[in-house]
C-alpha atoms as a PDB file:
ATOM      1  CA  UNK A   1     -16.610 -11.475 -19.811  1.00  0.00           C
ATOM      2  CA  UNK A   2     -14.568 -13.396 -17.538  1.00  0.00           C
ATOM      3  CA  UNK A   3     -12.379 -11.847 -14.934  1.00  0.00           C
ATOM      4  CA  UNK A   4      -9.685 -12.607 -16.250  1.00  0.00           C
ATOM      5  CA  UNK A   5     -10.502 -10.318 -19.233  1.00  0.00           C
ATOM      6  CA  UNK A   6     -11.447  -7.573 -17.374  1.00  0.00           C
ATOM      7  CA  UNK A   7      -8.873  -7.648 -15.436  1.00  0.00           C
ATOM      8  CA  UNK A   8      -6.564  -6.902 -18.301  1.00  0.00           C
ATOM      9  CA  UNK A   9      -9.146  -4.134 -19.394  1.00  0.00           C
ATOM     10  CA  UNK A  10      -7.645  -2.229 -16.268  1.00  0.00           C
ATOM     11  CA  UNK A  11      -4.803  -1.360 -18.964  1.00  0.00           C
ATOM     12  CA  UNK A  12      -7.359   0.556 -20.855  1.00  0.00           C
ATOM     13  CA  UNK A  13      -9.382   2.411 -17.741  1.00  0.00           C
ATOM     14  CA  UNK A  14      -6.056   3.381 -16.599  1.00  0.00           C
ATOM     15  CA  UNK A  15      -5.245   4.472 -20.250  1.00  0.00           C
ATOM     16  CA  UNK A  16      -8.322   6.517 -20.216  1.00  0.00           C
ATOM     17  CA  UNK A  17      -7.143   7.897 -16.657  1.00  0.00           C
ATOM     18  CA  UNK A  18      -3.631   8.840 -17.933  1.00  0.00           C
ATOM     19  CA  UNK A  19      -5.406  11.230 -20.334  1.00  0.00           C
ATOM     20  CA  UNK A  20      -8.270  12.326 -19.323  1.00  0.00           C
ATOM     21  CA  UNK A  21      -7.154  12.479 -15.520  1.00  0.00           C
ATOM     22  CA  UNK A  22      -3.570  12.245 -14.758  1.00  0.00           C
ATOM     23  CA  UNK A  23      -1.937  14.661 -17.180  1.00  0.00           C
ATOM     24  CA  UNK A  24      -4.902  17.566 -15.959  1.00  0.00           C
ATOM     25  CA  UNK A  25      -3.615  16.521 -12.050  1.00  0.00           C
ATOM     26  CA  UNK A  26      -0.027  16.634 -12.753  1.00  0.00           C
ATOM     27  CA  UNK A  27      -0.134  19.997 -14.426  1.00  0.00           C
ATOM     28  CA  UNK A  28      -2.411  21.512 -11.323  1.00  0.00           C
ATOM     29  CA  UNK A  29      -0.469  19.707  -8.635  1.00  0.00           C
ATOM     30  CA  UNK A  30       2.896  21.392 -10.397  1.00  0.00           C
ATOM     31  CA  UNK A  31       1.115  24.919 -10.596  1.00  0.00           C
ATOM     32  CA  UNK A  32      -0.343  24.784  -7.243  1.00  0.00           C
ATOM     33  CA  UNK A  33       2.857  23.835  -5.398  1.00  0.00           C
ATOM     34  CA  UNK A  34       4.993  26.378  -7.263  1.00  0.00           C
ATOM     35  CA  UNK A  35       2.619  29.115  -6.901  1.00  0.00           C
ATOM     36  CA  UNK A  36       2.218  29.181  -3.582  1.00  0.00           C
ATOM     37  CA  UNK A  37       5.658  28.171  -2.493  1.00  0.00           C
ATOM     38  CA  UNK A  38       8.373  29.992  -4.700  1.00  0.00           C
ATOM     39  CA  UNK A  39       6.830  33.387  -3.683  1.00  0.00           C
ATOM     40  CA  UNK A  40       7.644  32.640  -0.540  1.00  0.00           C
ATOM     41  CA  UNK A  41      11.147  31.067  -1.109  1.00  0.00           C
ATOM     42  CA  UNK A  42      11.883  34.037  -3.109  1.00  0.00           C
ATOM     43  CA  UNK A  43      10.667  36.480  -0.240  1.00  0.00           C
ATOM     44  CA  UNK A  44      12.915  35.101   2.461  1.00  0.00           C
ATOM     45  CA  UNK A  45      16.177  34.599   0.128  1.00  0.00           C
ATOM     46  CA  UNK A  46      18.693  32.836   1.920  1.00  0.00           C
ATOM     47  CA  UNK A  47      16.486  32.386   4.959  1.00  0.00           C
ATOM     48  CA  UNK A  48      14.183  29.825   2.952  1.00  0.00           C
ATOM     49  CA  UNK A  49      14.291  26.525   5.036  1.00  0.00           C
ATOM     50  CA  UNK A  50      11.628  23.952   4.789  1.00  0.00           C
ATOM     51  CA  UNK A  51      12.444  21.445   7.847  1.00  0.00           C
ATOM     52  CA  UNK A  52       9.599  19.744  10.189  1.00  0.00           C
ATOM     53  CA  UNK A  53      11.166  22.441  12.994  1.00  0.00           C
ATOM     54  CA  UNK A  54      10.599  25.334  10.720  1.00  0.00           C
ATOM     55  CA  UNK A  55       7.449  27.420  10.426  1.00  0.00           C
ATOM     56  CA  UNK A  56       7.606  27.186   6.743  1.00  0.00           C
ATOM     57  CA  UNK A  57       6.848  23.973   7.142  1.00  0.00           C
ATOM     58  CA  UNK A  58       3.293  23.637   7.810  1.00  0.00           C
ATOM     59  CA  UNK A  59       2.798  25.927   5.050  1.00  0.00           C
ATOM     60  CA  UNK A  60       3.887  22.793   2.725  1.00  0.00           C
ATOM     61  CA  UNK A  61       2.089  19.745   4.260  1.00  0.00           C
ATOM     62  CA  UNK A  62      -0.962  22.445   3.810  1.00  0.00           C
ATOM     63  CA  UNK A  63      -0.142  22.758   0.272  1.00  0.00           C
ATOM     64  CA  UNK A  64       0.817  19.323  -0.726  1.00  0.00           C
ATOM     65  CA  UNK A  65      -2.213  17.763   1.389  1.00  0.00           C
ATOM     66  CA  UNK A  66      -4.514  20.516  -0.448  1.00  0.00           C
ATOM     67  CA  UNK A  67      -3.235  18.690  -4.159  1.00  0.00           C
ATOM     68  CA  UNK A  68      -4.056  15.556  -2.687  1.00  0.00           C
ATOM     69  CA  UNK A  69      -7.662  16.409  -1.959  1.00  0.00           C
ATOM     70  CA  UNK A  70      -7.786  18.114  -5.526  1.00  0.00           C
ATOM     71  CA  UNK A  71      -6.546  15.315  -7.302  1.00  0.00           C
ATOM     72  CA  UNK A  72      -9.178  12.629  -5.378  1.00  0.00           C
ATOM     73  CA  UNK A  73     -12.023  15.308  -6.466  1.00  0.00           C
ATOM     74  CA  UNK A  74     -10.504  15.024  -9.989  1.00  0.00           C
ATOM     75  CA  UNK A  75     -10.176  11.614 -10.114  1.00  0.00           C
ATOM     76  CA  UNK A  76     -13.370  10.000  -8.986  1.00  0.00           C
ATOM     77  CA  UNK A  77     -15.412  13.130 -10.805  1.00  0.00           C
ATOM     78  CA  UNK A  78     -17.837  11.104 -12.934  1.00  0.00           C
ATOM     79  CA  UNK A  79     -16.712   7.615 -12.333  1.00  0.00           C
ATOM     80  CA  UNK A  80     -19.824   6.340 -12.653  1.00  0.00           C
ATOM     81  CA  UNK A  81     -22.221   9.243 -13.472  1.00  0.00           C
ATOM     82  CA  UNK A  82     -20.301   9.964 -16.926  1.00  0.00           C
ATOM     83  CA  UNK A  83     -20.938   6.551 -18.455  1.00  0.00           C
ATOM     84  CA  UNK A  84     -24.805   7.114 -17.436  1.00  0.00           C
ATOM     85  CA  UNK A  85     -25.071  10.828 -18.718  1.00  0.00           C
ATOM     86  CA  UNK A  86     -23.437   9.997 -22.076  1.00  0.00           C
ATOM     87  CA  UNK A  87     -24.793   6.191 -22.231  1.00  0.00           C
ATOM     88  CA  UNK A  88     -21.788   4.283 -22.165  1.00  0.00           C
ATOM     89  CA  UNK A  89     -23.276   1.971 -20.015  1.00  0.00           C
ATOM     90  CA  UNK A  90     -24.952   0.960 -23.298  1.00  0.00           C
ATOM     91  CA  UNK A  91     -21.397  -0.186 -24.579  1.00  0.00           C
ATOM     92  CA  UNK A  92     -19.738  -1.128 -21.323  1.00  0.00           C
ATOM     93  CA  UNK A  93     -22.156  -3.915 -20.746  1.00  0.00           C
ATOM     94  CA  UNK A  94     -23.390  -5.021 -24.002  1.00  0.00           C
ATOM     95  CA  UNK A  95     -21.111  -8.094 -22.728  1.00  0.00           C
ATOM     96  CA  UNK A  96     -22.484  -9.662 -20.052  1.00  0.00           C
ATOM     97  CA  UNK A  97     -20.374  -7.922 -17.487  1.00  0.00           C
ATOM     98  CA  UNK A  98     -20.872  -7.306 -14.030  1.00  0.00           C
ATOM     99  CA  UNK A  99     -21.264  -3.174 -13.176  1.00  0.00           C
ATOM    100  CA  UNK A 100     -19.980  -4.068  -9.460  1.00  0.00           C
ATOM    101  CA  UNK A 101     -16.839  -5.807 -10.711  1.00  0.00           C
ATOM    102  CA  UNK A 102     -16.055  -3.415 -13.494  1.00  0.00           C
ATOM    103  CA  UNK A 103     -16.627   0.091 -11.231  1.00  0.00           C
ATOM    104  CA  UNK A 104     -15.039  -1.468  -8.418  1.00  0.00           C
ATOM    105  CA  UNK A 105     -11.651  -2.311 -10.756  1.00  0.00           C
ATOM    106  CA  UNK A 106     -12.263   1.090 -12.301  1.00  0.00           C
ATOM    107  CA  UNK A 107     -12.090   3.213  -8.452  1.00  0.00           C
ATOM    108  CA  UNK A 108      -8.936   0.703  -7.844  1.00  0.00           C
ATOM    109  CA  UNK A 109      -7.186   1.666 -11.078  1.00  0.00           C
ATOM    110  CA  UNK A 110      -8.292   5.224 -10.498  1.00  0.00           C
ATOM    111  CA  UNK A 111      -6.749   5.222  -7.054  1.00  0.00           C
ATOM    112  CA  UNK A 112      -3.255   3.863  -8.508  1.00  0.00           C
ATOM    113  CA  UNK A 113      -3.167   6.407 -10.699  1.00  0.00           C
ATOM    114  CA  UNK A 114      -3.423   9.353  -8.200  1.00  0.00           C
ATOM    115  CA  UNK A 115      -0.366   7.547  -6.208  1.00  0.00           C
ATOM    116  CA  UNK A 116       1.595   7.258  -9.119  1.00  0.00           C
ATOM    117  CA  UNK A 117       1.053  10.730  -9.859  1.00  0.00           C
ATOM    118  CA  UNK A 118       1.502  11.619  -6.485  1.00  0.00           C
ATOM    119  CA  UNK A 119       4.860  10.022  -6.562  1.00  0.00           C
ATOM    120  CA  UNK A 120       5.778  12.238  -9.124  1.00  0.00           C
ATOM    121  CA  UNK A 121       4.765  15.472  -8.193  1.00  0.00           C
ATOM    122  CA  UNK A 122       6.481  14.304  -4.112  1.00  0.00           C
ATOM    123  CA  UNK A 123       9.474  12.788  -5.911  1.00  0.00           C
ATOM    124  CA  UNK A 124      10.147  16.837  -7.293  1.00  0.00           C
ATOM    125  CA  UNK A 125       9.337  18.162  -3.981  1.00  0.00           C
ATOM    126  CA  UNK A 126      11.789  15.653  -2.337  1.00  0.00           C
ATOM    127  CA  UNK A 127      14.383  17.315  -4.669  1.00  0.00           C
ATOM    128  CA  UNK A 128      13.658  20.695  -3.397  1.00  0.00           C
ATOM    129  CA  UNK A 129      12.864  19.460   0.325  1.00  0.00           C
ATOM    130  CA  UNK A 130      15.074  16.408   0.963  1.00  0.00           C
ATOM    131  CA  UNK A 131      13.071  16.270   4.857  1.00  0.00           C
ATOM    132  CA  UNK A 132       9.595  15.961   2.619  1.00  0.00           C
ATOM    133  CA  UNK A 133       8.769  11.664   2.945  1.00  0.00           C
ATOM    134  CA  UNK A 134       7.839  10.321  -0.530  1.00  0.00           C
ATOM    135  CA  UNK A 135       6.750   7.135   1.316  1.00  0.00           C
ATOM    136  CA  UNK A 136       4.850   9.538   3.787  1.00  0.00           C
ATOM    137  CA  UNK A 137       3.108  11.382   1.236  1.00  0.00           C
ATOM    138  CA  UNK A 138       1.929   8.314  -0.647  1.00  0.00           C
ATOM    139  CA  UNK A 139      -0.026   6.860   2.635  1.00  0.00           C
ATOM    140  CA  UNK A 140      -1.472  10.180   2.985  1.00  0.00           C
ATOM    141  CA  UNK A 141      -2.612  10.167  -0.601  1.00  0.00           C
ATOM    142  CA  UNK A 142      -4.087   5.724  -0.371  1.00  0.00           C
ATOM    143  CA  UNK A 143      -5.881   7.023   2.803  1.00  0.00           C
ATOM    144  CA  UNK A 144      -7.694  10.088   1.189  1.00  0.00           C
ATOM    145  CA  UNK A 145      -8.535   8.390  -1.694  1.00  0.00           C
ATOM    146  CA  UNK A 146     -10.458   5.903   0.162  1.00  0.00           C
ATOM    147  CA  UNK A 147     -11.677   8.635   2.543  1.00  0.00           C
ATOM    148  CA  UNK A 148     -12.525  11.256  -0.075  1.00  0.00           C
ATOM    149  CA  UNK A 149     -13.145   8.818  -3.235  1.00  0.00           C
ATOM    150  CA  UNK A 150     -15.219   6.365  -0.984  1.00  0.00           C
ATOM    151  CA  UNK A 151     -18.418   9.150  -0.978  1.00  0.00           C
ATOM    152  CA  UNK A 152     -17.632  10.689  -4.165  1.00  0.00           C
ATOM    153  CA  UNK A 153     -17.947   6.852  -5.679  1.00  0.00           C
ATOM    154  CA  UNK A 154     -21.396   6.944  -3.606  1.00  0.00           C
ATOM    155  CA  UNK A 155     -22.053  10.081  -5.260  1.00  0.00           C
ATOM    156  CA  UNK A 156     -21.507   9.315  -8.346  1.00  0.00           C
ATOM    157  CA  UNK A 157     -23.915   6.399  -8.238  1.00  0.00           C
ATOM    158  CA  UNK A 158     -26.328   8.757  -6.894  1.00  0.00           C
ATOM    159  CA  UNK A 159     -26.853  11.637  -8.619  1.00  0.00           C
ATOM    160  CA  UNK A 160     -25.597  13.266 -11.844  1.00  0.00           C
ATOM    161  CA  UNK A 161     -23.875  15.813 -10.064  1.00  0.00           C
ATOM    162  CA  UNK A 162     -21.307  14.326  -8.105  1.00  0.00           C
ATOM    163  CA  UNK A 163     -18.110  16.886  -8.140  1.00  0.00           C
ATOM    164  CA  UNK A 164     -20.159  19.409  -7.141  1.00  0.00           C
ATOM    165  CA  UNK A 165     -22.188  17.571  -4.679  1.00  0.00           C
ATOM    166  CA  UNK A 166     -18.815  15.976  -3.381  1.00  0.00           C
ATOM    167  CA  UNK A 167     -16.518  19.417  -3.268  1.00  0.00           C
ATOM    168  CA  UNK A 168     -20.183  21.065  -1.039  1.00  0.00           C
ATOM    169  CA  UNK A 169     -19.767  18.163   1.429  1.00  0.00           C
ATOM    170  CA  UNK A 170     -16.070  18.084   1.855  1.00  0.00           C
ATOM    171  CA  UNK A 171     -15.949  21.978   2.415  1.00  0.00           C
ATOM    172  CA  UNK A 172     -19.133  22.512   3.965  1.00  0.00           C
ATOM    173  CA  UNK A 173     -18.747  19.482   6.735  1.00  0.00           C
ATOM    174  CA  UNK A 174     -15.581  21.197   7.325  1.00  0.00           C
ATOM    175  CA  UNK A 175     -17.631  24.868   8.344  1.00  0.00           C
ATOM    176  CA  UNK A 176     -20.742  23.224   9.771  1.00  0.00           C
ATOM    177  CA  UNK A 177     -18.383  20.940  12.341  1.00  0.00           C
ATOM    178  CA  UNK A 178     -16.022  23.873  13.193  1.00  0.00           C
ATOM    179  CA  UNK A 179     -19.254  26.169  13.639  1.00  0.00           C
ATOM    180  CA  UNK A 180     -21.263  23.197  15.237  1.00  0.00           C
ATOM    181  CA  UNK A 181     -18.784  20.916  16.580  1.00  0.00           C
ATOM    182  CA  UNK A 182     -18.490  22.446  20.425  1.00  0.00           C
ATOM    183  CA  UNK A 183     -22.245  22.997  20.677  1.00  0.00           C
ATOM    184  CA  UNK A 184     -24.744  21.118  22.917  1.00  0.00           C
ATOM    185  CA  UNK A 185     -28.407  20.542  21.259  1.00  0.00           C
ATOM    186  CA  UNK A 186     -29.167  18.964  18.081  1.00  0.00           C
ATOM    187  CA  UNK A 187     -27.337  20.727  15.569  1.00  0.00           C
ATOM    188  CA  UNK A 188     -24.089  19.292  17.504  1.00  0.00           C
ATOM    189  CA  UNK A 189     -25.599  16.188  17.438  1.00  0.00           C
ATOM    190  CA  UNK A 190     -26.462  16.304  13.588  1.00  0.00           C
ATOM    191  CA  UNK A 191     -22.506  17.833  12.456  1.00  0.00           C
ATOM    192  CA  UNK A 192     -21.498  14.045  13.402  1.00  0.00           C
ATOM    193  CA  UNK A 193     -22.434  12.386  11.084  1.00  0.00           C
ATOM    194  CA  UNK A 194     -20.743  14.598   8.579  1.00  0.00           C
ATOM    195  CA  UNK A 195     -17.539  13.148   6.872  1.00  0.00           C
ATOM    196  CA  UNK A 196     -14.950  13.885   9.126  1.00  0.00           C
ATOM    197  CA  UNK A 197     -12.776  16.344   7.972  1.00  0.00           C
ATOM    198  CA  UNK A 198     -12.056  18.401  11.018  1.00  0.00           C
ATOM    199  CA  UNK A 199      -9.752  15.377  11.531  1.00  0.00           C
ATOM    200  CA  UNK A 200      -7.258  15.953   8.174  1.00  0.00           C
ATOM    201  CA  UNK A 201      -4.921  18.521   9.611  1.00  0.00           C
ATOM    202  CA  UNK A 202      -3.878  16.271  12.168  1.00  0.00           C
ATOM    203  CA  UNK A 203      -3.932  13.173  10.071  1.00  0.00           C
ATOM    204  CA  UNK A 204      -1.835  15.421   7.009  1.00  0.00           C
ATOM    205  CA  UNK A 205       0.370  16.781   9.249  1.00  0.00           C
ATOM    206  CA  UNK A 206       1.334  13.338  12.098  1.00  0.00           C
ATOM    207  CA  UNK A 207       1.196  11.118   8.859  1.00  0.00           C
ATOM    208  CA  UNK A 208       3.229  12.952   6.086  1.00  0.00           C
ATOM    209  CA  UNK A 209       5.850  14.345   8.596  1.00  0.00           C
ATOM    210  CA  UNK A 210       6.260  11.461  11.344  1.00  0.00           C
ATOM    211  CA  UNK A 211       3.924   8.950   9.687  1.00  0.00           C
ATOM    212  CA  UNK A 212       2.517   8.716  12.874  1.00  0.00           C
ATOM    213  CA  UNK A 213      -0.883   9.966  12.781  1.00  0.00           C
ATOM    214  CA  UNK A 214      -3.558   9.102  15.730  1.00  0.00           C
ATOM    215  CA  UNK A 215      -4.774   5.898  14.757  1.00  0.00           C
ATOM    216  CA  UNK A 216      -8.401   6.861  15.868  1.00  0.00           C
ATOM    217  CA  UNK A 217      -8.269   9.512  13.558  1.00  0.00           C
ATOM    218  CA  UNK A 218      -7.138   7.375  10.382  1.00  0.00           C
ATOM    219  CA  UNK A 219      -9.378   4.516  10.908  1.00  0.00           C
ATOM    220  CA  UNK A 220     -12.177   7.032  11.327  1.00  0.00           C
ATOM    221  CA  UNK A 221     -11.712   8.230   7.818  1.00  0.00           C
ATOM    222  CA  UNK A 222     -11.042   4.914   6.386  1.00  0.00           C
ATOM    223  CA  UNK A 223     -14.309   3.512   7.689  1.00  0.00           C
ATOM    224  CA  UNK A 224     -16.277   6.549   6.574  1.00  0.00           C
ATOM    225  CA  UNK A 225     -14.944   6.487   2.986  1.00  0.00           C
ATOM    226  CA  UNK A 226     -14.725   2.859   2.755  1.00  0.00           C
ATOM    227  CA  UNK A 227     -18.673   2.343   4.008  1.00  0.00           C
ATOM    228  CA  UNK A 228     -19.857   4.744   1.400  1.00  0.00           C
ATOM    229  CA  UNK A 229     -17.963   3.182  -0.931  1.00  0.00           C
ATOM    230  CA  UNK A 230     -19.807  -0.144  -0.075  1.00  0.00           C
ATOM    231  CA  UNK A 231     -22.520   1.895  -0.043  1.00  0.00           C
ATOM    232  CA  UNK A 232     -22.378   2.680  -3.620  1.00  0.00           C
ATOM    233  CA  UNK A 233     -21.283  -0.744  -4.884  1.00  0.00           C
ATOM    234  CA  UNK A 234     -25.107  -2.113  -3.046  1.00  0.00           C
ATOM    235  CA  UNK A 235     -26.694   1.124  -4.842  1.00  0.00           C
ATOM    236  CA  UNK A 236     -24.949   0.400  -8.200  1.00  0.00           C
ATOM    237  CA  UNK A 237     -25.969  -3.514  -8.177  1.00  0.00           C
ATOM    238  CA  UNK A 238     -29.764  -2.514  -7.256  1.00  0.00           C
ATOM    239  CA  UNK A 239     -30.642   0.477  -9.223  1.00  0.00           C
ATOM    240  CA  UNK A 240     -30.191   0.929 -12.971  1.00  0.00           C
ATOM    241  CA  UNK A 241     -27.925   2.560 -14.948  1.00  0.00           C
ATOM    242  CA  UNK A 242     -30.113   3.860 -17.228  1.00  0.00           C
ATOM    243  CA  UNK A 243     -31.705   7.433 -16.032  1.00  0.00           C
END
C-alpha cells in the first residue's frame, strides 16, 4: 500500500473514531460539564458569574481541563493493543503495509478528532461563558494529547492493558510527586522521572485563560509525551504484533 492510499484510509480510522470514540466523549464531556456546573449556577441565582476575576472561575478551567484528560484516556485506549488482542493485525497488514506509518496516521487522526470534539463541547461553553477561549481551549487540548496520548501510545504497544496502566500513571505520578516532590533522598530523586503532571494546573489554567502558560512547563510535557511516543513507534517497528 502506497501512502498515498493510506493516507486516504485516515477517512475510515477517523470513521471508526467518530463511533466508537467521539460520540462516547461528546456525551461524557456534555454530562460532566453540566453536572458539575449547573448545580452551582443554580445555587448562586443571579450571583452566577464565570469571569477570569471570579472565583467560579477556576472551578471551570478544572472542569473543562478534567474532560480533556478524559477524552485523551478515551481516545488512545487500545490504539494499538485492540488490533493485537482481537487479531486485526492479521487484516490490517495482510497488505504489505508499514505498522509505523499506519499507527502513527492512526494517533494523528485520533488526536484531530478529540480537537474537533473539543471544539464542540468549548463552542457550547463559549455560549454560556462568552470570557471561556475556544482557541485557548483547543491548544490546551493538541498539548495534552501529545502529553497524555504520547505514553498511553507507548502503552499500548506495551502491554495489553494500557487504559488502566495509563489512568495508574497519570493519577498516581500526580500523588507520588506531591507526596515526594519536596523530599531530599532517593525517593525525591526517583518522583522525577514520573510524567509531569504536577505541572497541568498551571499549564490549564495560564494557557486556557491568558494562553500564556510558562513555556518551561509546556515544553516539558511536550517532550515527555512526544519521547514516549517515539518510544513506542521504535517498540512497534521491533517487536511483533502477534502476542
Amino acid at each position: 500500500m502506497n501512502r498515498g492510499r493510506l493516507g486516504k484510509y485516515s477517512l475510515w480510522q477517523f470513521r471508526d473514531f467518530v463511533v466508537e470514540r467521539g460520540i462516547a466523549i461528546l456525551i461524557i464531556g456534555l454530562l460532566w460539564g453540566y453536572t458539575l456546573v449547573e448545580p452551582l449556577r443554580r445555587a448562586m441565582g443571579t450571583a452566577f458569574s464565570m469571569t477570569p476575576s471570579s472565583p467560579t472561575w477556576q472551578l471551570l478551567i478544572t472542569v473543562a481541563s478534567s474532560i480533556v484528560s478524559l477524552s485523551v484516556l478515551i481516545a488512545v485506549n487500545g490504539i494499538v493493543s485492540t488490533d493485537r488482542k482481537l487479531g486485526y493485525y492479521r487484516f490490517l497488514f495482510s497488505q504489505p503495509v508499514s505498522a509505523v506509518a499506519y499507527y502513527s496516521q492512526l494517533f494523528l487522526v485520533y488526536m484531530v478528532g478529540v480537537v474537533l470534539a473539543m471544539l464542540v463541547l468549548s463552542g457550547i461553553l463559549h455560549t454560556i461563558v462568552p470570557e471561556f477561549s475556544i482557541v485557548n481551549y483547543l491548544l490546551y487540548t493538541a498539548l495534552i494529547f501529545v502529553a497524555m496520548g504520547g505514553i498511553g501510545f507507548f502503552l499500548s504497544v506495551a502491554t495489553r492493558f494500557d487504559w488502566a496502566t495509563l489512568a495508574a500513571i497519570w493519577l498516581g505520578s500526580r500523588a507520588l510527586r506531591g507526596f515526594y516532590g519536596d523530599k531530599p533522598g532517593l525517593p525525591g530523586m526517583l518522583v522525577q522521572v514520573l510524567p509531569p503532571v504536577h505541572k497541568l494546573n498551571g499549564v490549564a489554567d495560564g494557557l486556557i485563560t491568558y494562553r500564556n502558560a510558562p513555556t518551561s512547563d509546556v515544553l516539558w510535557l511536550l517532550g515527555y509525551g512526544a519521547l514516549f511516543f517515539a518510544l513506542g513507534l521504535i517498540l512497534l517497528r521491533q517487536a511483533s504484533l502477534a502476542d
